[in-house]
C-alpha atoms as a PDB file:
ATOM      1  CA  UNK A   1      13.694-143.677 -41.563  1.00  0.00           C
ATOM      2  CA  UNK A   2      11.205-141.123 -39.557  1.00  0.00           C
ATOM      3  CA  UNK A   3       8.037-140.592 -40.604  1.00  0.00           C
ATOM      4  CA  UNK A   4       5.054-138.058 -39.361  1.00  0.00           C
ATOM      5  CA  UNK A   5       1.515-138.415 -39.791  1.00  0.00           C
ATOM      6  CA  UNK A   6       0.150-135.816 -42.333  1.00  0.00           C
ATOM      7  CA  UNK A   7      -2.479-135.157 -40.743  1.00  0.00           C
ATOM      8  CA  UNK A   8      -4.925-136.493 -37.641  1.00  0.00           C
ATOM      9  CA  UNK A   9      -7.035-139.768 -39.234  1.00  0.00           C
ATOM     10  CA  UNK A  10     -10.460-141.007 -37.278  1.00  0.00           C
ATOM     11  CA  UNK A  11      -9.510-144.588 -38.223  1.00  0.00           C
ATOM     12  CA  UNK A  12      -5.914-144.708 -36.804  1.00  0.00           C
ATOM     13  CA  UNK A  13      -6.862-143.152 -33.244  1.00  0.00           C
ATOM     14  CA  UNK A  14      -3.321-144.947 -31.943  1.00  0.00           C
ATOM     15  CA  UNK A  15      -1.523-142.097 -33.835  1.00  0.00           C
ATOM     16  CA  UNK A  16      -0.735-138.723 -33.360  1.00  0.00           C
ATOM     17  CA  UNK A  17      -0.149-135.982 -35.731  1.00  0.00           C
ATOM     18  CA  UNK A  18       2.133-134.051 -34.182  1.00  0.00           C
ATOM     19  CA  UNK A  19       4.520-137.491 -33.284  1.00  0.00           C
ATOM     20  CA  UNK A  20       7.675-138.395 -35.277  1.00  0.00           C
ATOM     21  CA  UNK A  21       8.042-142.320 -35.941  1.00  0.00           C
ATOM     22  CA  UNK A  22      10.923-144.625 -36.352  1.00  0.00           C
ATOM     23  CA  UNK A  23       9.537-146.655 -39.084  1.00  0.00           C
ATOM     24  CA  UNK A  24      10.982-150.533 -37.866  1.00  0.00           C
ATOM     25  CA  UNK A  25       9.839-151.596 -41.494  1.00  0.00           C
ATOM     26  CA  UNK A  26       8.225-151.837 -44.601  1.00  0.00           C
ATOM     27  CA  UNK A  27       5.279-154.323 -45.678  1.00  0.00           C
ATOM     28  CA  UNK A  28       3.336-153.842 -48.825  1.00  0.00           C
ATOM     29  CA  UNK A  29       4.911-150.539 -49.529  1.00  0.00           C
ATOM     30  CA  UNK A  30       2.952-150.046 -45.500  1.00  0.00           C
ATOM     31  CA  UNK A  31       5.240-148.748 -42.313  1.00  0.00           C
ATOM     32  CA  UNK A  32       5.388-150.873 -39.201  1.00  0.00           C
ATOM     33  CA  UNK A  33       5.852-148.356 -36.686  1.00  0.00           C
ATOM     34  CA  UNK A  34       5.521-148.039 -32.829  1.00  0.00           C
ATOM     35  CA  UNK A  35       2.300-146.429 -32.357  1.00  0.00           C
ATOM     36  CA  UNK A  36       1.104-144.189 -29.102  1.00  0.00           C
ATOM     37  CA  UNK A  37       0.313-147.507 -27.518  1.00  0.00           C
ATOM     38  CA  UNK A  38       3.804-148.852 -28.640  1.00  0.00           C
ATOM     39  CA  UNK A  39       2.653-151.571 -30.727  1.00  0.00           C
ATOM     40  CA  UNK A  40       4.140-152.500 -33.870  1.00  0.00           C
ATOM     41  CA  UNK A  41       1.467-151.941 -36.197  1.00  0.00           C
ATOM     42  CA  UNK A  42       1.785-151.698 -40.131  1.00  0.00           C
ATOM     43  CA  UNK A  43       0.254-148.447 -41.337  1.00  0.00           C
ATOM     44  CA  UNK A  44      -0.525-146.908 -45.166  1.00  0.00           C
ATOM     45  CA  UNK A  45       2.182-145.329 -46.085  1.00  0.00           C
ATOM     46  CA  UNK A  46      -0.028-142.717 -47.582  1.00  0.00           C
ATOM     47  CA  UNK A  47      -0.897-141.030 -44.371  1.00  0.00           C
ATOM     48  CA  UNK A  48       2.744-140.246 -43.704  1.00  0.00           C
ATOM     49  CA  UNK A  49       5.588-137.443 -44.809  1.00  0.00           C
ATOM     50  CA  UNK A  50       9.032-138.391 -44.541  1.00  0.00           C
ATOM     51  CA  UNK A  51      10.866-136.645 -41.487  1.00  0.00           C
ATOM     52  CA  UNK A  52      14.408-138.596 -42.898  1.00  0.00           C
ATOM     53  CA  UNK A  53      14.382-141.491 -45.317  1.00  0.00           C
ATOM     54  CA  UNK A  54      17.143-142.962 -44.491  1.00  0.00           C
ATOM     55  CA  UNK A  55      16.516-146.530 -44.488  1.00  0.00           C
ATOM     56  CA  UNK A  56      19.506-148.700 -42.058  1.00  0.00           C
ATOM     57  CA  UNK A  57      21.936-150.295 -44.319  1.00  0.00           C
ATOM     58  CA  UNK A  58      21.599-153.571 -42.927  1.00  0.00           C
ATOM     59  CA  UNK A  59      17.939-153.982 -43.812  1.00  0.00           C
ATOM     60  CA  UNK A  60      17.196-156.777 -46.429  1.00  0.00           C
ATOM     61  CA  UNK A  61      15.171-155.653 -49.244  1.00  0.00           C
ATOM     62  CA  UNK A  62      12.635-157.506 -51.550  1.00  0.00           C
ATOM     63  CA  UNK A  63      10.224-156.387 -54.347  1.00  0.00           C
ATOM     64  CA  UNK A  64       6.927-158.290 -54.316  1.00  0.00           C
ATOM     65  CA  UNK A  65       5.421-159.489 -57.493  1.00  0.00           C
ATOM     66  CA  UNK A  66       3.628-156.332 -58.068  1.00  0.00           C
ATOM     67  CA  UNK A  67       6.378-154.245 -57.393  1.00  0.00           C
ATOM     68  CA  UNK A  68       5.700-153.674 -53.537  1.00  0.00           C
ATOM     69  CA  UNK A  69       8.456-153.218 -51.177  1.00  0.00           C
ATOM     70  CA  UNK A  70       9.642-155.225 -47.878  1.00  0.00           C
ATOM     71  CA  UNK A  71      12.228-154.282 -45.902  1.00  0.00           C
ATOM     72  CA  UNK A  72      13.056-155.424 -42.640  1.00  0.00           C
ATOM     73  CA  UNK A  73      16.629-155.463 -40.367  1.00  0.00           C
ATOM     74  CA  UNK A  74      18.050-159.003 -40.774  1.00  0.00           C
ATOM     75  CA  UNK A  75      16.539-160.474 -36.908  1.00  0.00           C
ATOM     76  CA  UNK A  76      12.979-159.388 -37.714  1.00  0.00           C
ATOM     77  CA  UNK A  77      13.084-160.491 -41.736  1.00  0.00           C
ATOM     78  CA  UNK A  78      11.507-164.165 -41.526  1.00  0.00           C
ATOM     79  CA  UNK A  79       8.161-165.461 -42.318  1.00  0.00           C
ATOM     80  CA  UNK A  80       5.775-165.494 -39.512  1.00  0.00           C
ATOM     81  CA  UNK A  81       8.208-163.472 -36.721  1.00  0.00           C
ATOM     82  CA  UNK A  82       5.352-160.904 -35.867  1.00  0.00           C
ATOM     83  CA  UNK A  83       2.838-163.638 -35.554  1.00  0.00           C
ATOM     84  CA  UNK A  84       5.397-165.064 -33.380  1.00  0.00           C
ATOM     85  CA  UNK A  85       5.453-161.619 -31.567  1.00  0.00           C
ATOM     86  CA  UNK A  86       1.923-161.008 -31.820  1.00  0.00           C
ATOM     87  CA  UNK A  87       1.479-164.793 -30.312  1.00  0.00           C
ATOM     88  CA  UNK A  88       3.807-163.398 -27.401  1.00  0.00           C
ATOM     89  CA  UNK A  89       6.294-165.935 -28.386  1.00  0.00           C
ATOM     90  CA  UNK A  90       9.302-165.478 -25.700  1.00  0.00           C
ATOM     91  CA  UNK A  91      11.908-165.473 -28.320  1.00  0.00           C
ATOM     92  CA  UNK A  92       9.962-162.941 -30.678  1.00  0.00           C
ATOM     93  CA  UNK A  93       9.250-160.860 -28.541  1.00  0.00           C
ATOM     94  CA  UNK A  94      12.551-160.502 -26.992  1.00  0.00           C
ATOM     95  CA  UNK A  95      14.537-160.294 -30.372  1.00  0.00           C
ATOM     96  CA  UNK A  96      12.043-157.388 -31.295  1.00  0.00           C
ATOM     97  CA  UNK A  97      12.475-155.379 -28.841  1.00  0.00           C
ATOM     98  CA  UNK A  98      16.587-156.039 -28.787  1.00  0.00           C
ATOM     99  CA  UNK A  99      16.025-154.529 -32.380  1.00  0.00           C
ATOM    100  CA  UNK A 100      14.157-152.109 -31.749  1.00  0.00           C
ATOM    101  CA  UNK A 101      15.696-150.521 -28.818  1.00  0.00           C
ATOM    102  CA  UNK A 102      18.813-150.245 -30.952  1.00  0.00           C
ATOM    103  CA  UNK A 103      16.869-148.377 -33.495  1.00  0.00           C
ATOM    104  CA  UNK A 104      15.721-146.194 -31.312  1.00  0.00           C
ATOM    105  CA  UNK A 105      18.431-145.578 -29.683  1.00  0.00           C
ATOM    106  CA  UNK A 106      20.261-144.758 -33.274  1.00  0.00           C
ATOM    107  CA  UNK A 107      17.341-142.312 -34.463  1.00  0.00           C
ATOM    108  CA  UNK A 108      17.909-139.820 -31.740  1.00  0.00           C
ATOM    109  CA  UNK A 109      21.403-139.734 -31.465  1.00  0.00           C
END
């Protein structure tokens, strides 16, 4: 899934509006994305269009109970990994960026 902000936003300064996203997942209907700083912040999904929607078939998906989504790739799809990774947890942090990598690596081939 690619994503591009709509338009330039004073309160997300770590995004740019002329930058196509890999979104890495979905939170509360919100996109964790690599920002311009290149961390893995979760974002409103209501600043974004959708570049390509197509979500990886491997990600596990859950409704919350009011409806929201979560979707994650299998690795980063437990409770507390980006604590972990914010915490700079050494197993976190290197499973995150194995996943990542691979995403990006897959979204501009």
């Amino acid at each position: 899934m690619i994503i591009k902000l709509r338009a330039k936003n004073e309160q997300y300064p770590d995004l740019s509006a002329d930058q196509a996203y890999v979104v890495i997942g979905i939170e509360a209907n919100d996109f964790r994305i690599l920002n311009d700083q290149g961390r893995p912040y979760l974002y409103p999904y209501h600043l974004f269009d959708l570049i390509d929607p197509r979500e990886p078939s491997d990600w596990i998906h859950e409704l919350g109970d009011d409806g929201e989504r979560y979707a994650y790739p299998p690795s980063l799809n437990h409770s507390g990994f980006f604590e972990d990774f914010f915490d700079a947890r050494q197993e976190a942090v290197a499973t995150f960026w194995h996943v990542v990598n691979q995403r990006l690596a897959l979204a501009v081939a």
